[in-house]
C-alpha atoms as a PDB file:
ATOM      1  CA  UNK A   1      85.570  75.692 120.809  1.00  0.00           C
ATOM      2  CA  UNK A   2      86.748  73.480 123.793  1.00  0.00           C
ATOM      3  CA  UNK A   3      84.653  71.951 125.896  1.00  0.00           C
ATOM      4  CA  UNK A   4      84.737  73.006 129.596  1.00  0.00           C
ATOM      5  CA  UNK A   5      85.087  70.301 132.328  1.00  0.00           C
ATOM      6  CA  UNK A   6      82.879  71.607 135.295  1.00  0.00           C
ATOM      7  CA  UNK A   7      83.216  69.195 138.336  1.00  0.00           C
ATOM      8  CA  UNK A   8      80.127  69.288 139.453  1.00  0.00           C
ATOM      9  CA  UNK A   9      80.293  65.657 140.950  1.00  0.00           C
ATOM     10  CA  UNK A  10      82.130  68.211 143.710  1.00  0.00           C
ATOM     11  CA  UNK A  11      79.308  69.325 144.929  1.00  0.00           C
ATOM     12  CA  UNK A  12      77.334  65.845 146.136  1.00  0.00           C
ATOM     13  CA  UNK A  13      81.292  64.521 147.775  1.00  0.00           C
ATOM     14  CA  UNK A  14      82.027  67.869 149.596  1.00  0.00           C
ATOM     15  CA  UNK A  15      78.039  68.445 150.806  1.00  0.00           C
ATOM     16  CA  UNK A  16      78.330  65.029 152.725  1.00  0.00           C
ATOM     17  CA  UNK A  17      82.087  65.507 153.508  1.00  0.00           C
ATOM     18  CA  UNK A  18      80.967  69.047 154.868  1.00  0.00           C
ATOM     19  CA  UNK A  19      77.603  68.535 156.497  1.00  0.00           C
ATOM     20  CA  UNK A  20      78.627  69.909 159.557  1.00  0.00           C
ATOM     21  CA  UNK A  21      79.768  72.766 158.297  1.00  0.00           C
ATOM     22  CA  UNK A  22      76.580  73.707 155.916  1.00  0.00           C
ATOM     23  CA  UNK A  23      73.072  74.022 155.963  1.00  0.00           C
ATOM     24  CA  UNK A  24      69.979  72.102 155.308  1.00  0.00           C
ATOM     25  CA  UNK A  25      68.551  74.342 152.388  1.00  0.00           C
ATOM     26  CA  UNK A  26      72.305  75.497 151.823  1.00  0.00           C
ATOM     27  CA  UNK A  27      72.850  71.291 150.616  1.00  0.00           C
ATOM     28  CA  UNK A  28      69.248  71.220 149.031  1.00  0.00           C
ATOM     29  CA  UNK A  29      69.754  74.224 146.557  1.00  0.00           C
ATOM     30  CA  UNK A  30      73.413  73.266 145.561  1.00  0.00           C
ATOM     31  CA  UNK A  31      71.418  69.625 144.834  1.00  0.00           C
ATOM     32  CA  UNK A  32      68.924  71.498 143.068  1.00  0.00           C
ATOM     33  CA  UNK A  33      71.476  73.154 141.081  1.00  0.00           C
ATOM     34  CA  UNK A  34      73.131  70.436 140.019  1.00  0.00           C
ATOM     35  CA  UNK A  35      69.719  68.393 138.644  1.00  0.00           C
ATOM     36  CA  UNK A  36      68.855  71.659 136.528  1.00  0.00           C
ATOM     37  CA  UNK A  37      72.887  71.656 135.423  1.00  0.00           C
ATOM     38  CA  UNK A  38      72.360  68.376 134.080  1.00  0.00           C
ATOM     39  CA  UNK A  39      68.945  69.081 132.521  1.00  0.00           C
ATOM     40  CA  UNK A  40      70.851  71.734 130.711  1.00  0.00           C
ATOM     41  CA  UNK A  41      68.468  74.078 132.417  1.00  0.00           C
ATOM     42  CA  UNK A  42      71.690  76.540 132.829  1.00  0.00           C
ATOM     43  CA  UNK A  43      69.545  79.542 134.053  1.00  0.00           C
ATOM     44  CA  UNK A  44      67.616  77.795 136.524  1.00  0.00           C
ATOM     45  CA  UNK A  45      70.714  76.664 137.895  1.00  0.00           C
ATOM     46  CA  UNK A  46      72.022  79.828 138.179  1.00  0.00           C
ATOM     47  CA  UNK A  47      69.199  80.749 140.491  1.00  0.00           C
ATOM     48  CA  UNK A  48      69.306  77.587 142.806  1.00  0.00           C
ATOM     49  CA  UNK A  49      73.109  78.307 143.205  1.00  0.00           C
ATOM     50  CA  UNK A  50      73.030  81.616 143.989  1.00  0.00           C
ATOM     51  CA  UNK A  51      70.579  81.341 147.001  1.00  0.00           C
ATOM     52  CA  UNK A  52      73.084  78.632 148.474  1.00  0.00           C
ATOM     53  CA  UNK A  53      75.521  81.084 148.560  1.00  0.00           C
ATOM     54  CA  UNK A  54      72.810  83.367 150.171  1.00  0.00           C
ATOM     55  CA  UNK A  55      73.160  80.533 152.412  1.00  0.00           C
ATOM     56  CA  UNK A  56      76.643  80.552 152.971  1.00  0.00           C
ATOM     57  CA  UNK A  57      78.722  83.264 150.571  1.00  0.00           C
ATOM     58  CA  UNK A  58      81.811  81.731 150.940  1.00  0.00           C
ATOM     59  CA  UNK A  59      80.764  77.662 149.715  1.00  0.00           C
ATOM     60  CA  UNK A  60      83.236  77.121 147.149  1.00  0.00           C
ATOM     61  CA  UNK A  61      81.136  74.316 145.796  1.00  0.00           C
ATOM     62  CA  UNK A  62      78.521  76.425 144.990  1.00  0.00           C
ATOM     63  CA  UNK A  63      80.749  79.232 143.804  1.00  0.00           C
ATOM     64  CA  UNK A  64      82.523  77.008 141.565  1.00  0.00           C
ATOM     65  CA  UNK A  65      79.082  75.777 140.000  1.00  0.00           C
ATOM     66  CA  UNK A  66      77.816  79.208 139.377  1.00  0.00           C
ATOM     67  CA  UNK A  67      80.480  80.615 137.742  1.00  0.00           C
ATOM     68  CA  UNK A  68      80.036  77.310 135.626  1.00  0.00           C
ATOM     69  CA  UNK A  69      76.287  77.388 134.632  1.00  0.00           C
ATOM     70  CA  UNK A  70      77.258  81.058 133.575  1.00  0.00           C
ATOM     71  CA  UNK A  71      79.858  79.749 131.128  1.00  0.00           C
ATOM     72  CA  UNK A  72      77.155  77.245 129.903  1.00  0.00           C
ATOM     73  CA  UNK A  73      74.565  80.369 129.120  1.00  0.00           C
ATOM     74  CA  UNK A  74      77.628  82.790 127.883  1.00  0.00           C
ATOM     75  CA  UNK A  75      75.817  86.744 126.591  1.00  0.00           C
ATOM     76  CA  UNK A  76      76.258  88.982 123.634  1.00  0.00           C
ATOM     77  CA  UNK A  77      77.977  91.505 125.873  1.00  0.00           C
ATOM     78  CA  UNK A  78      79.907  89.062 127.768  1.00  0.00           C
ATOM     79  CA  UNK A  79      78.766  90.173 131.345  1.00  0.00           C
ATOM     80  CA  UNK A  80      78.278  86.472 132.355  1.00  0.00           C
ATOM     81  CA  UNK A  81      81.851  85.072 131.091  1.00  0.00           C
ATOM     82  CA  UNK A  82      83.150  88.130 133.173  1.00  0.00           C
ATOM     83  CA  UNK A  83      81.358  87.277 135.915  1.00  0.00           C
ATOM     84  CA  UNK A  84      82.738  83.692 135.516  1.00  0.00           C
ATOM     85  CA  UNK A  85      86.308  84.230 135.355  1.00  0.00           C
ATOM     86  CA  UNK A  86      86.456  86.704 138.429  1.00  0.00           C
ATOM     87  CA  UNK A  87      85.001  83.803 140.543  1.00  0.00           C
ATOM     88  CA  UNK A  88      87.105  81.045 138.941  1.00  0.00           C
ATOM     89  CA  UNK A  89      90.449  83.214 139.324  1.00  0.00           C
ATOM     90  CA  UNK A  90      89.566  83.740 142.904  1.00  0.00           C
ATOM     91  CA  UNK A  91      88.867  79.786 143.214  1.00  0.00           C
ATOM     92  CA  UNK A  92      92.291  79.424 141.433  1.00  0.00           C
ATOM     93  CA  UNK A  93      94.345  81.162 143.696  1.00  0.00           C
ATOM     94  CA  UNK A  94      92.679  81.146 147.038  1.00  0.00           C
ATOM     95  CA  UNK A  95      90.072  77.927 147.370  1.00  0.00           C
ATOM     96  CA  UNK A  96      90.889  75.464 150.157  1.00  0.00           C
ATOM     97  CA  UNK A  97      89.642  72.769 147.980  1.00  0.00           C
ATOM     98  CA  UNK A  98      92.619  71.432 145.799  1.00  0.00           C
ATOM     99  CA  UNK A  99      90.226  69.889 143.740  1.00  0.00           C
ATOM    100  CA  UNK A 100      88.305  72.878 143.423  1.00  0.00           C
ATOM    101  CA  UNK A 101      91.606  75.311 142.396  1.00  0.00           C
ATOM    102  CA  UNK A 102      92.529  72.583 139.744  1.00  0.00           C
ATOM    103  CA  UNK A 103      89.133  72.748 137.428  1.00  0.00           C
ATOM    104  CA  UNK A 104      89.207  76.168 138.466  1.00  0.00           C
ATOM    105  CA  UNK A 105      92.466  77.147 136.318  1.00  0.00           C
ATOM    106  CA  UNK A 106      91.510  74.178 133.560  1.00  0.00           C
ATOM    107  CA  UNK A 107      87.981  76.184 133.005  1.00  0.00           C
ATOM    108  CA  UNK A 108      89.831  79.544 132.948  1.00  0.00           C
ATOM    109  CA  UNK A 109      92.883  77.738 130.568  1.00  0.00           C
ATOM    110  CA  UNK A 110      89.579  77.129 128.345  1.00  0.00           C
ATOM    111  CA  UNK A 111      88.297  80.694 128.307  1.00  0.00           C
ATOM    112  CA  UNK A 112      91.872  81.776 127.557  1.00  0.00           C
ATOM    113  CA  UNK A 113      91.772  79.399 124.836  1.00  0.00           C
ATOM    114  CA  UNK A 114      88.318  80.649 123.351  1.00  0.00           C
ATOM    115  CA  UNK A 115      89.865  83.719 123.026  1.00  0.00           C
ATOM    116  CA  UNK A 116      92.740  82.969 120.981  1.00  0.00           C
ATOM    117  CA  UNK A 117      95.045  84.130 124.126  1.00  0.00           C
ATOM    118  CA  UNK A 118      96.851  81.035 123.857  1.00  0.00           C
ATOM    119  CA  UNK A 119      99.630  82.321 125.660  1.00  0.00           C
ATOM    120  CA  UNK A 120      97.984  82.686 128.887  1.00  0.00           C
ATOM    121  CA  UNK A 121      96.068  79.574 127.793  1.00  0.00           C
ATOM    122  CA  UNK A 122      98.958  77.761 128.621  1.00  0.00           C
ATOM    123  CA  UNK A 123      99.881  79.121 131.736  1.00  0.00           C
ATOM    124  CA  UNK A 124      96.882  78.415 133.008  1.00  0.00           C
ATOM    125  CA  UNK A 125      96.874  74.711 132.053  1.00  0.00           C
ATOM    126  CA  UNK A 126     100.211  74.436 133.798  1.00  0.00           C
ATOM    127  CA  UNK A 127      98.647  75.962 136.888  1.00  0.00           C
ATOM    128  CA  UNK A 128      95.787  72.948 136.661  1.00  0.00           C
ATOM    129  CA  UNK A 129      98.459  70.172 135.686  1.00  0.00           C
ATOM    130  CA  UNK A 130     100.812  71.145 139.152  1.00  0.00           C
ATOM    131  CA  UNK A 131      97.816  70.452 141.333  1.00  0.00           C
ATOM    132  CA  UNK A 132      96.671  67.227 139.371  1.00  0.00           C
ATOM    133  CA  UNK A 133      99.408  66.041 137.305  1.00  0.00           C
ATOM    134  CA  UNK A 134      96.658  63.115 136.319  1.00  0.00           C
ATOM    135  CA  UNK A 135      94.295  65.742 134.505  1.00  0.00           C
ATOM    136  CA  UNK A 136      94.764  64.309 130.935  1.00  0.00           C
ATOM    137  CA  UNK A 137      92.437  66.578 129.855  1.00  0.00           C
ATOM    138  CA  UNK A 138      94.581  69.696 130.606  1.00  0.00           C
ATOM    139  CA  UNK A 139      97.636  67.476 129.198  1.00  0.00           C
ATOM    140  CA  UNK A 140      96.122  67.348 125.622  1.00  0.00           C
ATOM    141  CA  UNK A 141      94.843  70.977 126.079  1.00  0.00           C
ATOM    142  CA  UNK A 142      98.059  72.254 126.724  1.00  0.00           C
ATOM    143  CA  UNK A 143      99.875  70.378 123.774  1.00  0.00           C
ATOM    144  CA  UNK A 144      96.961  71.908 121.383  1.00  0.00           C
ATOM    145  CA  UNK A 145      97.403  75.425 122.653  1.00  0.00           C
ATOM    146  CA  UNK A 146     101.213  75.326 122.646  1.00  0.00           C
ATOM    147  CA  UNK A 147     100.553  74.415 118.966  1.00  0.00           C
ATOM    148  CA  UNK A 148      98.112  76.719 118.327  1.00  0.00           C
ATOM    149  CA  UNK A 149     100.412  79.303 119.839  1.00  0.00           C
ATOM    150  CA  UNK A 150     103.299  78.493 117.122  1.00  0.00           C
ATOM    151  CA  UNK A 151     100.852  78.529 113.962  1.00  0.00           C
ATOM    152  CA  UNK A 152     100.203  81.612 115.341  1.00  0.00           C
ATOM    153  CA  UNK A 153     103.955  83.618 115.866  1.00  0.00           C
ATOM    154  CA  UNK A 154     104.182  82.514 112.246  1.00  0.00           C
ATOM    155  CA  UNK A 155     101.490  84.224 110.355  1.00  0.00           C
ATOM    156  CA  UNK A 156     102.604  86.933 112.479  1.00  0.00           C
ATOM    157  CA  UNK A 157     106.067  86.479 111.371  1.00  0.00           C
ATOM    158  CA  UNK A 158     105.003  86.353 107.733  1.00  0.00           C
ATOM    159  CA  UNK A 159     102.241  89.195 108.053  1.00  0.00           C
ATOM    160  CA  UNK A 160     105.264  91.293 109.163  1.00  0.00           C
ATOM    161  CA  UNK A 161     107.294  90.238 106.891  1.00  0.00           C
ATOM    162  CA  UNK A 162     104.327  91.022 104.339  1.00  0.00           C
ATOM    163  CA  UNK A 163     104.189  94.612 105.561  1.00  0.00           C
ATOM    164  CA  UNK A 164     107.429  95.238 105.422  1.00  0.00           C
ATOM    165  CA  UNK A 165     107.324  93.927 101.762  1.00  0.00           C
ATOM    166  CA  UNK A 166     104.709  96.044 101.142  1.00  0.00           C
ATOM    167  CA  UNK A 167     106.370  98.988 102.671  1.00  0.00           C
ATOM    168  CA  UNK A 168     109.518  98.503 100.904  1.00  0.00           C
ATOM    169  CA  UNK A 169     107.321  98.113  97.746  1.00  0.00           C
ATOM    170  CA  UNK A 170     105.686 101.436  98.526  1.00  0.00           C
ATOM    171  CA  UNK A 171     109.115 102.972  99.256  1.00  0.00           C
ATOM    172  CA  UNK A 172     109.639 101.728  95.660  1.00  0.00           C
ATOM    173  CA  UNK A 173     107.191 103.152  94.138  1.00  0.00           C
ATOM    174  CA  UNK A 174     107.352 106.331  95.615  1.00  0.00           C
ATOM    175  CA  UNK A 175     111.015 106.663  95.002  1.00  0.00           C
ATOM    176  CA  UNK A 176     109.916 105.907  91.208  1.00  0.00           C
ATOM    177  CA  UNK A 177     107.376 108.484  91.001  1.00  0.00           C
ATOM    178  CA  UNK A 178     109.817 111.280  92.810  1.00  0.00           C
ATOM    179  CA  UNK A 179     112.586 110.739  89.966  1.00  0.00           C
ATOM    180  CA  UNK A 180     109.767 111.004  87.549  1.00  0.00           C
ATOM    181  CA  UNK A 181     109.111 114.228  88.400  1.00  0.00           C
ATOM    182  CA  UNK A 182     112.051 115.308  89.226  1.00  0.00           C
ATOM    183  CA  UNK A 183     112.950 114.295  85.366  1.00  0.00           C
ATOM    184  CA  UNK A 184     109.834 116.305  84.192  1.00  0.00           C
ATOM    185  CA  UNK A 185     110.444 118.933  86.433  1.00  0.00           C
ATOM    186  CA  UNK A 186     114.173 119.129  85.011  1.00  0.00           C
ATOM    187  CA  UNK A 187     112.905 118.797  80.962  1.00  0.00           C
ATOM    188  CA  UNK A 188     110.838 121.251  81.723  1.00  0.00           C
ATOM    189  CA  UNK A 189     113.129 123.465  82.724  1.00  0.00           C
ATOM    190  CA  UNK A 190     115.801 122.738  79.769  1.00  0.00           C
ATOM    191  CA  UNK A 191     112.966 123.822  77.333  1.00  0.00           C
ATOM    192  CA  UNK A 192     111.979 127.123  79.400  1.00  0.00           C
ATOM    193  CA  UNK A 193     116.068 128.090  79.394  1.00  0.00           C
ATOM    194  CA  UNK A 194     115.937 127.068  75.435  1.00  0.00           C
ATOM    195  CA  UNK A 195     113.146 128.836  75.014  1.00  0.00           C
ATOM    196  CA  UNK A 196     114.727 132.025  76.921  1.00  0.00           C
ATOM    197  CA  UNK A 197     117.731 131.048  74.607  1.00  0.00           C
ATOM    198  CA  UNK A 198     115.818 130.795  71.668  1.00  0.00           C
ATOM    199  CA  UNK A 199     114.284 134.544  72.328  1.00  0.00           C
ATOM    200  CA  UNK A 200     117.090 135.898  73.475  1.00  0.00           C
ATOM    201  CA  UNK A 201     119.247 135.356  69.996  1.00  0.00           C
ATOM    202  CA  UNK A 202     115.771 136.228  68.574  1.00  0.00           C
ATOM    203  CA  UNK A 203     115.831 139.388  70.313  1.00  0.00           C
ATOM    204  CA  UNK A 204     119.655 140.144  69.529  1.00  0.00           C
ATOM    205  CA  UNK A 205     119.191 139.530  65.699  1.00  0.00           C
ATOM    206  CA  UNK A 206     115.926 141.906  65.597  1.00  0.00           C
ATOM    207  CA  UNK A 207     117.770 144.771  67.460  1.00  0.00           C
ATOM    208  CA  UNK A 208     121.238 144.476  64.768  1.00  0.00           C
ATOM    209  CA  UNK A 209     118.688 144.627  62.229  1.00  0.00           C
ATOM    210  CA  UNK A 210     116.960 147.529  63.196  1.00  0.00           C
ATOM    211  CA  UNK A 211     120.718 148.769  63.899  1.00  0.00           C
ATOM    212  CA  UNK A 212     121.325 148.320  60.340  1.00  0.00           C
ATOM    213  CA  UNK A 213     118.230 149.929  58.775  1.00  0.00           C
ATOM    214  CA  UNK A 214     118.558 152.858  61.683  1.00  0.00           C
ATOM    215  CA  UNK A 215     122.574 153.610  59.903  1.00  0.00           C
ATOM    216  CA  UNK A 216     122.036 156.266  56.706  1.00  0.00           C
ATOM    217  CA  UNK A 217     123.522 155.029  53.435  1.00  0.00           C
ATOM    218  CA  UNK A 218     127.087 156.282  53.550  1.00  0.00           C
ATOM    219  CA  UNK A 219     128.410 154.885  50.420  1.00  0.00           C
ATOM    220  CA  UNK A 220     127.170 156.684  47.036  1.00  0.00           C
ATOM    221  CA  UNK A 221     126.015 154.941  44.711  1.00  0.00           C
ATOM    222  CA  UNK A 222     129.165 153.601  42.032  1.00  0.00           C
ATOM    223  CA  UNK A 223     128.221 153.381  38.406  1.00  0.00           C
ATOM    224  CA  UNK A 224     130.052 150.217  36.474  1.00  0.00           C
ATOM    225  CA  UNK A 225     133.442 150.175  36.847  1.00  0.00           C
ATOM    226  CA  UNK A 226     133.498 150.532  40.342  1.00  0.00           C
ATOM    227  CA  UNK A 227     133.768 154.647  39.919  1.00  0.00           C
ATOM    228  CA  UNK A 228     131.087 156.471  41.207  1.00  0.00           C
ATOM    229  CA  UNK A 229     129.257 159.690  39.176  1.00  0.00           C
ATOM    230  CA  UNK A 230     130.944 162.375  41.868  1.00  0.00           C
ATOM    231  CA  UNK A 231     134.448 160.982  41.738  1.00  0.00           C
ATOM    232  CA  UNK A 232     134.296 161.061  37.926  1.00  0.00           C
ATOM    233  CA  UNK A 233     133.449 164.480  37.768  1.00  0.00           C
ATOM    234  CA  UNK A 234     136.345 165.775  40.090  1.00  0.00           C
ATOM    235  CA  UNK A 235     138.945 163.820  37.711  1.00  0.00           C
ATOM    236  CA  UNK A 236     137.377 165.575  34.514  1.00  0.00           C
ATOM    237  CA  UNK A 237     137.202 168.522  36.136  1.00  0.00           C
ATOM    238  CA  UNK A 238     140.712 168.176  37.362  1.00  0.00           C
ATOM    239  CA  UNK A 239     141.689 167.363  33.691  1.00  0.00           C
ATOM    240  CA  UNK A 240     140.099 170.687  32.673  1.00  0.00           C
ATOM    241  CA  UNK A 241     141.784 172.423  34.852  1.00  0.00           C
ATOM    242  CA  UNK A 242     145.094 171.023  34.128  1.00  0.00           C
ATOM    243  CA  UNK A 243     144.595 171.522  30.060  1.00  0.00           C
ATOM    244  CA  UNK A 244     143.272 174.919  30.583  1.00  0.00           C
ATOM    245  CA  UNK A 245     146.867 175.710  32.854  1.00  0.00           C
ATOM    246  CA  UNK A 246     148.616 174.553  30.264  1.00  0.00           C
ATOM    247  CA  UNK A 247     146.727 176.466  27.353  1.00  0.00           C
ATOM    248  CA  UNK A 248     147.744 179.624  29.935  1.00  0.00           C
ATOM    249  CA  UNK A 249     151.601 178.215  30.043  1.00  0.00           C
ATOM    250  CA  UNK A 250     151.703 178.056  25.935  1.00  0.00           C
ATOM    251  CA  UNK A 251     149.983 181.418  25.406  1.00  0.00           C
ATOM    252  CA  UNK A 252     152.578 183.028  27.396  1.00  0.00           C
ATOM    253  CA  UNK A 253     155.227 181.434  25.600  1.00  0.00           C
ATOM    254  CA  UNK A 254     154.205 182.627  22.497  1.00  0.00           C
ATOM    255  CA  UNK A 255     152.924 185.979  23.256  1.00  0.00           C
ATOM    256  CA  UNK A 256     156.846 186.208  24.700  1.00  0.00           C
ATOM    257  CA  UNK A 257     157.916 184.667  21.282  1.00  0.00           C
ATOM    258  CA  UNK A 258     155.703 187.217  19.137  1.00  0.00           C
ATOM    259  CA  UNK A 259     153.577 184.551  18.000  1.00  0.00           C
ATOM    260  CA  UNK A 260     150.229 184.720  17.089  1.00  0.00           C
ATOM    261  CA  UNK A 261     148.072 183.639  19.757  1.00  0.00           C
ATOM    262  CA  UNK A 262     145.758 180.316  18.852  1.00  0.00           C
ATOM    263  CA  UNK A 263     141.610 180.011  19.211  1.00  0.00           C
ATOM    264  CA  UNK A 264     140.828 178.920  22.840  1.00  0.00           C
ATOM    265  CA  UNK A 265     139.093 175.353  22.714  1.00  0.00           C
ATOM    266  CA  UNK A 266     136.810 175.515  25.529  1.00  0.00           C
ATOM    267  CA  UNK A 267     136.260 171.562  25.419  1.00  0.00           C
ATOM    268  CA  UNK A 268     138.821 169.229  23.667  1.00  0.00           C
ATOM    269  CA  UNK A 269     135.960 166.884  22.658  1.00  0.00           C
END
């Protein structure tokens, strides 16, 4: 953390240069202020300041000096840096004192800096350096924020370039895991259609089966040979009938002839 440079040397030059133009107890408790400042005694400062400006609310010295003994004490909720840097940006821009506007925008260069704003830090140093081109001290602060500034653009740089690493890795990843299941999704779907396929054919061969036990035997049985009983009977009986015509042709013959008619054979075996 920097230290801040509070002038407070100010406020013994500019009570004598501007005795005619303050009071008695207005001098004594911007004095008073100072001693306790230098004893560290930041609160007690504080107090003596404040009733100079009750004094006179527009002393610059003393303004400048309270703003800086509440920099010195600082607060967990930050209600006295606050109150600080309103009083030092109105020095800044608007004291008569040259002197006064200088340390005004070095102290809030330092707050800037504190906060890791080194950006603004910067500006504000610039602001101190064109009143007082001499003030070394905002020289070197300046250099050390302007480097602090660049260390900083690049681990931005690289934590965007991280995220977008990380990102594209994620993009990745998720690109993976969506062809993954669209590969599952589409196995799974070749073994439901060959499973549909499978009980289809299934389906077809149980239905011409029952076709085929459903149809009555047409074919009769053949005996060996490759003739079956009925057709054998309708040639002998054919036969028959054909010896037993010509038994009837022969007969007639002879009874024509006068000859004596033979014994009918009923079966020639």
């Amino acid at each position: 953390m920097l230290t801040l440079t509070l002038s407070l040397a100010l406020a013994l030059t500019a009570s004598a240069k501007g005795e005619d133009n303050s009071t008695r107890h207005e001098r004594n408790f911007i004095v008073e202020g100072n001693r306790l400042y230098r004893e560290e005694r930041y609160a007690d400062a504080e107090v003596a300041y404040r009733k100079a400006l009750q004094e006179n609310a527009m002393n610059e010295i003393a303004l400048f000096n309270l703003a800086a003994s509440l920099l010195r004490q600082g607060s967990a909720s930050g209600e006295t840096e606050k109150e600080a840097a309103t009083i030092l940006a109105n020095l800044a821009k608007n004291a008569e004192d040259i002197a006064i506007s200088e340390n005004s925008f070095y102290n809030l260069g330092n707050i800037a800096f504190n906060d890791k704003d080194y950006a603004k830090s910067i500006d504000l140093y610039k602001n101190a350096l064109r009143r007082n081109p001499d003030n070394d001290k905002a020289r070197e602060n300046l250099r050390l924020a302007q480097k602090r500034l660049e260390e900083q653009q690049n681990q931005d740089q690289n934590k965007d370039q991280n995220q977008d690493q990380n990102q594209n890795q994620d993009q990745d990843k998720d690109k993976k895991d969506q062809d993954k299941q669209n590969k599952d999704k589409d196995q799974n779907k070749d073994q439901e259609q060959n499973k549909d396929n499978q009980d289809k054919d299934k389906d077809k061969d149980n239905q011409q089966q029952d076709k085929q036990e459903q149809q009555p035997q047409q074919q009769p049985q053949q005996q060996q040979g490759g003739i079956s009983q009925e057709n054998a009977d309708k040639i002998l009986k054919a036969m028959e009938n054909e010896e037993n015509a010509t038994r009837q042709r022969v007969e007639a013959e002879r009874k024509k002839n006068g000859a004596p008619s033979r014994r009918t054979v009923v079966n020639p075996w």
